[in-house]
Protein backbone atom coordinates (compact mmCIF):
# COMPACT_ATOMS: atom_id res chain seq x y z
CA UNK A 1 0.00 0.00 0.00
CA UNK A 2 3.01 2.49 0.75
CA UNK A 3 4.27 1.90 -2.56
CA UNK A 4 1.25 2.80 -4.44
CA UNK A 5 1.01 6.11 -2.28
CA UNK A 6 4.45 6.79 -3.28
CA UNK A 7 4.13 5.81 -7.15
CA UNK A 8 0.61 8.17 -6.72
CA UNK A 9 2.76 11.19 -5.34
CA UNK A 10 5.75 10.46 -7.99
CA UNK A 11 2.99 11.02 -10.76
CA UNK A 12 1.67 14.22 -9.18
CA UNK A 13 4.93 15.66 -9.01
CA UNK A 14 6.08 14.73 -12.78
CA UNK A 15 2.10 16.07 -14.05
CA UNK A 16 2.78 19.18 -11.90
CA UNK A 17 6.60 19.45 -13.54
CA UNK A 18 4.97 19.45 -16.76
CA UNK A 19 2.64 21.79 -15.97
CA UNK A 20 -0.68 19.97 -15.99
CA UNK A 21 -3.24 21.42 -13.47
CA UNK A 22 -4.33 19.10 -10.63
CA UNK A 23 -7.92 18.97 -9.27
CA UNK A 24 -8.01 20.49 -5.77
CA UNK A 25 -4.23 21.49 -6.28
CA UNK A 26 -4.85 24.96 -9.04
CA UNK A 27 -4.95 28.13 -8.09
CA UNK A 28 -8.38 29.97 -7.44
CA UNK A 29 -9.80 31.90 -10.15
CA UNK A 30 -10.02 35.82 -9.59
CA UNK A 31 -13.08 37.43 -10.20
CA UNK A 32 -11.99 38.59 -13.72
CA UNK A 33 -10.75 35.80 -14.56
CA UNK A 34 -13.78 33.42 -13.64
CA UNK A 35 -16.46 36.05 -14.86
CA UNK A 36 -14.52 38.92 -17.15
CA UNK A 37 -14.66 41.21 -14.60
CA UNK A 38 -12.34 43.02 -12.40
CA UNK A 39 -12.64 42.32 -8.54
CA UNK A 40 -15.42 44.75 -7.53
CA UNK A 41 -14.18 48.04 -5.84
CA UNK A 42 -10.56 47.27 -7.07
CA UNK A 43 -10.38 50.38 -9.02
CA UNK A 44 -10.96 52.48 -6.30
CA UNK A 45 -14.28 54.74 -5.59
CA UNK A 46 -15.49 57.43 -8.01
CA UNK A 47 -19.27 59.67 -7.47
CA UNK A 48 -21.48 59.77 -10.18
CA UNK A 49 -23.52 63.06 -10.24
CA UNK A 50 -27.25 62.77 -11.60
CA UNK A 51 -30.32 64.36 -10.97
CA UNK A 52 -32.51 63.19 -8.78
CA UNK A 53 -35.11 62.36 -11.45
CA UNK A 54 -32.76 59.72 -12.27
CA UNK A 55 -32.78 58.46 -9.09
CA UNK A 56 -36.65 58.69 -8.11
CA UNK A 57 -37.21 56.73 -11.44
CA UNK A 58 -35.98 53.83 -10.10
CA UNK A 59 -33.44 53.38 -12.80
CA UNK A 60 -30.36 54.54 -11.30
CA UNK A 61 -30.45 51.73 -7.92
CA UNK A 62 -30.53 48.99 -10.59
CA UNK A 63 -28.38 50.82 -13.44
CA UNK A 64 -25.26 51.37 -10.77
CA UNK A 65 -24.82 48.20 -9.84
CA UNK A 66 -24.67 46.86 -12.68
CA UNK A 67 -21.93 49.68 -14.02
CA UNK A 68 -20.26 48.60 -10.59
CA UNK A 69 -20.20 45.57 -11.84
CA UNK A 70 -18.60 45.45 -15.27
CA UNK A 71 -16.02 48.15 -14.07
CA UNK A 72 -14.52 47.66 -10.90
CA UNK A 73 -15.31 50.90 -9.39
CA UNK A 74 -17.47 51.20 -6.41
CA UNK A 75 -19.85 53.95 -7.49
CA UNK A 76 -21.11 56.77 -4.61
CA UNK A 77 -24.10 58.25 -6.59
CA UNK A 78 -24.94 61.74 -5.27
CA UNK A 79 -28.50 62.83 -6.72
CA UNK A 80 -28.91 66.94 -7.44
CA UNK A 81 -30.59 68.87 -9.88
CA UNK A 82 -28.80 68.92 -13.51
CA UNK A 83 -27.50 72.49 -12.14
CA UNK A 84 -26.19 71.75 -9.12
CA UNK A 85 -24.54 68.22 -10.55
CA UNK A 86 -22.72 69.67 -13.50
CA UNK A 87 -21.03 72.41 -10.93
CA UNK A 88 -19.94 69.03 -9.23
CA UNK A 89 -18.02 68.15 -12.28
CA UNK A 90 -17.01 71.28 -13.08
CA UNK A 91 -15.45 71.35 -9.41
CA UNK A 92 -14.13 67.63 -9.55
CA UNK A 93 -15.77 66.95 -7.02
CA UNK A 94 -17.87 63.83 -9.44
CA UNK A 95 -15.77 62.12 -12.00
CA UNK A 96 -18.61 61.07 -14.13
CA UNK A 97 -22.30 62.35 -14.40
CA UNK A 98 -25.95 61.45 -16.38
CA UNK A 99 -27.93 65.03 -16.67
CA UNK A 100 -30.79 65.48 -18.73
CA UNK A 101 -30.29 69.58 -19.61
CA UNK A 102 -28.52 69.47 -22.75
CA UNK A 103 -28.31 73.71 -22.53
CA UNK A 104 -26.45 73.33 -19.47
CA UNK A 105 -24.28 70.24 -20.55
CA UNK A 106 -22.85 72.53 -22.98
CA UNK A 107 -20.56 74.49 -20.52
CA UNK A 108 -18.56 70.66 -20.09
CA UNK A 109 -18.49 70.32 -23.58
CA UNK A 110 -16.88 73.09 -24.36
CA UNK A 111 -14.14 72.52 -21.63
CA UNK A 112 -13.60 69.19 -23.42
CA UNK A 113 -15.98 66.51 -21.87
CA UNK A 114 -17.75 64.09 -23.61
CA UNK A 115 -21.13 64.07 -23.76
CA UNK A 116 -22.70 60.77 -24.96
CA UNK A 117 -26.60 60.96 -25.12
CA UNK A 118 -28.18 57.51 -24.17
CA UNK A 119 -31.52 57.08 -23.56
CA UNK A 120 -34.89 59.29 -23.25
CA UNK A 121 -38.59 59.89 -22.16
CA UNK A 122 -41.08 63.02 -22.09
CA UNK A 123 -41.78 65.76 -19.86
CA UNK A 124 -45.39 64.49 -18.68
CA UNK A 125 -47.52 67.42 -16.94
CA UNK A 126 -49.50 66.12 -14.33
CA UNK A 127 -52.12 67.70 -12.37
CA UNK A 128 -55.70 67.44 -10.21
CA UNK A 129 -57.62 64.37 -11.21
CA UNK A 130 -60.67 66.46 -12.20
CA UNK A 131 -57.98 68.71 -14.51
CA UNK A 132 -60.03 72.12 -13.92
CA UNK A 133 -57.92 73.76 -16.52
CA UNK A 134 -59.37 70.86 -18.85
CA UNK A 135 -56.18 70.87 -20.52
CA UNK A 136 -56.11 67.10 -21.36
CA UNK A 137 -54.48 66.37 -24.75
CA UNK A 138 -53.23 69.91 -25.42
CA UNK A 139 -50.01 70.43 -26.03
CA UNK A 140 -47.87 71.55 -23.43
CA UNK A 141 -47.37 75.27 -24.22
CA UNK A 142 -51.08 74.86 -24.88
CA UNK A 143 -51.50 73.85 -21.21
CA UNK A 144 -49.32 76.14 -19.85
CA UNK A 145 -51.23 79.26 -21.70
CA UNK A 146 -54.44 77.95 -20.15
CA UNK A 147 -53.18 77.08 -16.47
CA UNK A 148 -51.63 80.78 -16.72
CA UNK A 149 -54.70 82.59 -17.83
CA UNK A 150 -56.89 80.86 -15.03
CA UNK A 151 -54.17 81.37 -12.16
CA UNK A 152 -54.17 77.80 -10.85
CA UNK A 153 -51.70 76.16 -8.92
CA UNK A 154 -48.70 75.61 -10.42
CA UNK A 155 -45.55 73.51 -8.44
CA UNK A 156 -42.31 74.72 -9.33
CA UNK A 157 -38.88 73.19 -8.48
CA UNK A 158 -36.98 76.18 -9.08
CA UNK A 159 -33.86 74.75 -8.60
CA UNK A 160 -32.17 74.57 -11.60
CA UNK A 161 -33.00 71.47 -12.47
CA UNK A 162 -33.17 70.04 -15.59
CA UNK A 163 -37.01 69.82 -15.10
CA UNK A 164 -36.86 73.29 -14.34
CA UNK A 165 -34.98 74.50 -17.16
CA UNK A 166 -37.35 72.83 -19.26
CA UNK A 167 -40.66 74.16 -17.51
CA UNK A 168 -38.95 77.74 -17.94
CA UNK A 169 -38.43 77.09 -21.31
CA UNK A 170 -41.99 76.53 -21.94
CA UNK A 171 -43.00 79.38 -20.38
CA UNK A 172 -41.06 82.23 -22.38
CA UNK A 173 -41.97 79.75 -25.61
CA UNK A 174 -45.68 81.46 -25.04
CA UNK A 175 -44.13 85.36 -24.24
CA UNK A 176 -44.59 84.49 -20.36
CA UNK A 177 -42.15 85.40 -17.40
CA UNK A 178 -42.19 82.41 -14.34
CA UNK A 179 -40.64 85.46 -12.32
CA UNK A 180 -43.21 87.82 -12.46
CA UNK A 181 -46.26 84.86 -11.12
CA UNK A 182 -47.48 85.19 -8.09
CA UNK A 183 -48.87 82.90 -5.32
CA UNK A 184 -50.60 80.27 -7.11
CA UNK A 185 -46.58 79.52 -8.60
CA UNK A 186 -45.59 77.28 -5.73
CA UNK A 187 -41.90 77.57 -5.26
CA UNK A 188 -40.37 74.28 -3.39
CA UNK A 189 -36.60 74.17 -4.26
CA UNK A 190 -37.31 70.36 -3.91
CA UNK A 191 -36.16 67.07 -5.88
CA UNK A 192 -38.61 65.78 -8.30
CA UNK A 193 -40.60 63.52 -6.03
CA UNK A 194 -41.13 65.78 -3.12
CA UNK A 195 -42.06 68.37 -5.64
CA UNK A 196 -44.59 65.62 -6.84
CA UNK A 197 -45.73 64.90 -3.24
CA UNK A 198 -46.07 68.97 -2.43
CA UNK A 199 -48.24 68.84 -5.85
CA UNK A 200 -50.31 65.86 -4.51
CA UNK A 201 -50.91 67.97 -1.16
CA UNK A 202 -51.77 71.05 -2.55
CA UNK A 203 -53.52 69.98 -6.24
CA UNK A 204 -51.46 71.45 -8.15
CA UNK A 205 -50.25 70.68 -11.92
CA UNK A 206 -46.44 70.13 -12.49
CA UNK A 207 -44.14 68.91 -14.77
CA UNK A 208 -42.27 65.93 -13.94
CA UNK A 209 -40.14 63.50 -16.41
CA UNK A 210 -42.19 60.52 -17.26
CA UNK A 211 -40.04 57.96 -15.55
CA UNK A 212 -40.51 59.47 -11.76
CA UNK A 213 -44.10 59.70 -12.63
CA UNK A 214 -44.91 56.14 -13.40
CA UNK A 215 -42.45 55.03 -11.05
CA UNK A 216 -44.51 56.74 -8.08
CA UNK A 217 -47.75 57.39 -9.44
CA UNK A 218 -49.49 55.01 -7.11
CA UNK A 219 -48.84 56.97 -4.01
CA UNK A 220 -49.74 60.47 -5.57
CA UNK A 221 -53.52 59.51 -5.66
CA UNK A 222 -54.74 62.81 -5.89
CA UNK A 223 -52.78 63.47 -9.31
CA UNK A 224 -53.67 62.11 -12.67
CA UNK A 225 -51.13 62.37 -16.14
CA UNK A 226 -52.54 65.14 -18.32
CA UNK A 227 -50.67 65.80 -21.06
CA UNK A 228 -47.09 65.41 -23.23
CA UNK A 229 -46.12 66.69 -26.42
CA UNK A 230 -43.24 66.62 -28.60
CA UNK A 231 -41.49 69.69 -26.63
CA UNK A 232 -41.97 67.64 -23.79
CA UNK A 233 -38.70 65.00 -24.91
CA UNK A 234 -36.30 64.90 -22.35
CA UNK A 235 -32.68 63.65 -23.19
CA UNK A 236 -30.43 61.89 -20.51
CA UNK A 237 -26.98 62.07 -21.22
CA UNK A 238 -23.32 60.44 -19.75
CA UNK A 239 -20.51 62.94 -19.41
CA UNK A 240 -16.87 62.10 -18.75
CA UNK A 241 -13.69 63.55 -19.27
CA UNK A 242 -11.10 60.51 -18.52
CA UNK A 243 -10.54 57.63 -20.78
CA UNK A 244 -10.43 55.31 -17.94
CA UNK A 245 -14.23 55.51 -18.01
CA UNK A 246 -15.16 54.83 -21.22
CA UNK A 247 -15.71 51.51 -19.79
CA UNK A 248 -18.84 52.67 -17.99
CA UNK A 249 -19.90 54.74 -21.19
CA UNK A 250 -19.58 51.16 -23.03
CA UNK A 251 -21.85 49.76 -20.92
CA UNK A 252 -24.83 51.68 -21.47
CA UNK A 253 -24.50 50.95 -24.91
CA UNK A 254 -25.29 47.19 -24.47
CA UNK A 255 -28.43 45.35 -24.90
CA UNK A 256 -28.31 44.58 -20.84
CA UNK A 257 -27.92 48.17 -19.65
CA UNK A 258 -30.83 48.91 -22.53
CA UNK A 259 -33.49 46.23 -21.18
CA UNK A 260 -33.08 47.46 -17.89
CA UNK A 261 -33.57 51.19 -19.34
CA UNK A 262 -37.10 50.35 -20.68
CA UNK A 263 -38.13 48.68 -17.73
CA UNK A 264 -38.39 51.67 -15.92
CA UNK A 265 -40.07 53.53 -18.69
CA UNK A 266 -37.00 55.41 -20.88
CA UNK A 267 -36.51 54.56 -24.33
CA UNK A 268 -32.58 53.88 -25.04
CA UNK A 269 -30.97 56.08 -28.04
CA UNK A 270 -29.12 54.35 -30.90
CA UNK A 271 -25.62 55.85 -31.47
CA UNK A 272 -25.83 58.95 -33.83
């Protein structure tokens, strides 16, 4: 018997000299290696900037990971309004961001960023259930004209948002001021869903993107969607300025990061 344990052993050792892997006696796999991707975290920490109707969609909980993932970075996602993100990047204080202002994105284009557009939805303007403007099915500057002439409530992020930029826009598209409104233009300096909630509360109309909307349109019972219209689209964006993260940019071009994009309501772009 001590033979064969030795003649066993002598074979081992000539296999191993000749370097033919042993079960039980191989190295284990690393995480790239046994998957194609790095070890997660093992390229460090970066933030992503976004706006927090990215986050209140629901997308961007399921969307990081997922960019964790296939990267290696552990991602810190700090949720603002477009304004306040792209000073973040501006700073460095956020290595990569997803806005959806495309006016404002232009500032980090011009200083050299890349700006890759990657998915969309509308502006949807929501409002009270019985709609006393009876705006349904007008357009949004339409709306807007009406809701104006009759004074009714009206929620307002007013925080430079990309939300807000847009519902300003509207506005001075039908010769009208949002500075010069007074009380029924309800001020909240909020993020999109607890400027959604304050329009619940009060019954007002707002604009929201559509994603938030469906997303949480179960708790804001007193609210029903009114209208979109073609001025309503609303472009989300990915803006870098380091090679190193093209790798993330990559990602949301594939058919995973895409499925997951129209689960929660936004309709991925095809590269231009």
């Amino acid at each position: 018997m001590r033979k064969n344990w030795v003649k066993i052993s002598l074979v081992c050792l000539v296999l191993v000299a000749l370097g033919v892997t042993l079960a039980g006696c191989s190295k284990p796999k690393t995480e790239e290696e046994s998957t194609g991707y790095p070890e997660p975290g093992s390229k460090g920490t970066i933030v992503l900037a976004t706006t927090t109707s990215f986050r209140d969609s629901g997308l961007a909980e399921v969307l990081v990971k997922e960019m964790e993932k296939v990267s290696g970075y552990t991602i810190n996602l700090v949720a603002q309004g477009s304004g306040a993100t792209i000073e973040l990047l501006q700073r460095g204080d956020a290595q990569v961001g997803i806005t959806h202002a495309p006016d404002l994105e232009q500032a980090l284009v011009d200083a050299g960023w890349t700006r890759m557009p990657f998915m969309k939805n509308y502006f949807y303007l929501v409002g009270p259930k019985d709609d006393p403007a009876a705006v349904k099915e007008k357009t949004l500057p339409e709306a807007f004209q009406v809701i104006y002439e009759k004074q009714l409530p009206f929620v307002n992020r007013n925080d430079n948002s990309g939300t807000d930029v847009k519902e300003r826009n509207i506005w001075k598209s039908i010769g009208l001021d949002p500075d010069t409104f007074g009380d029924w233009y309800i001020k909240t300096q909020a993020g999109m869903l607890n400027s959604l909630q304050i329009a619940n509360e009060k019954g007002a109309y707002i604009l929201t993107d559509q994603s938030t909307w469906m997303n949480n349109k179960d708790q804001l019972t007193n609210l029903d969607f009114i209208t979109t219209s073609a001025e309503g689209e609303n472009i989300y964006s990915f803006l870098y300025n380091d090679p190193q993260y093209q790798v993330l940019a990559d990602y949301l071009k594939t058919d995973e990061a895409r499925e997951l994009m129209q689960q929660f309501f936004f309709e991925p772009l095809d590269e231009e």
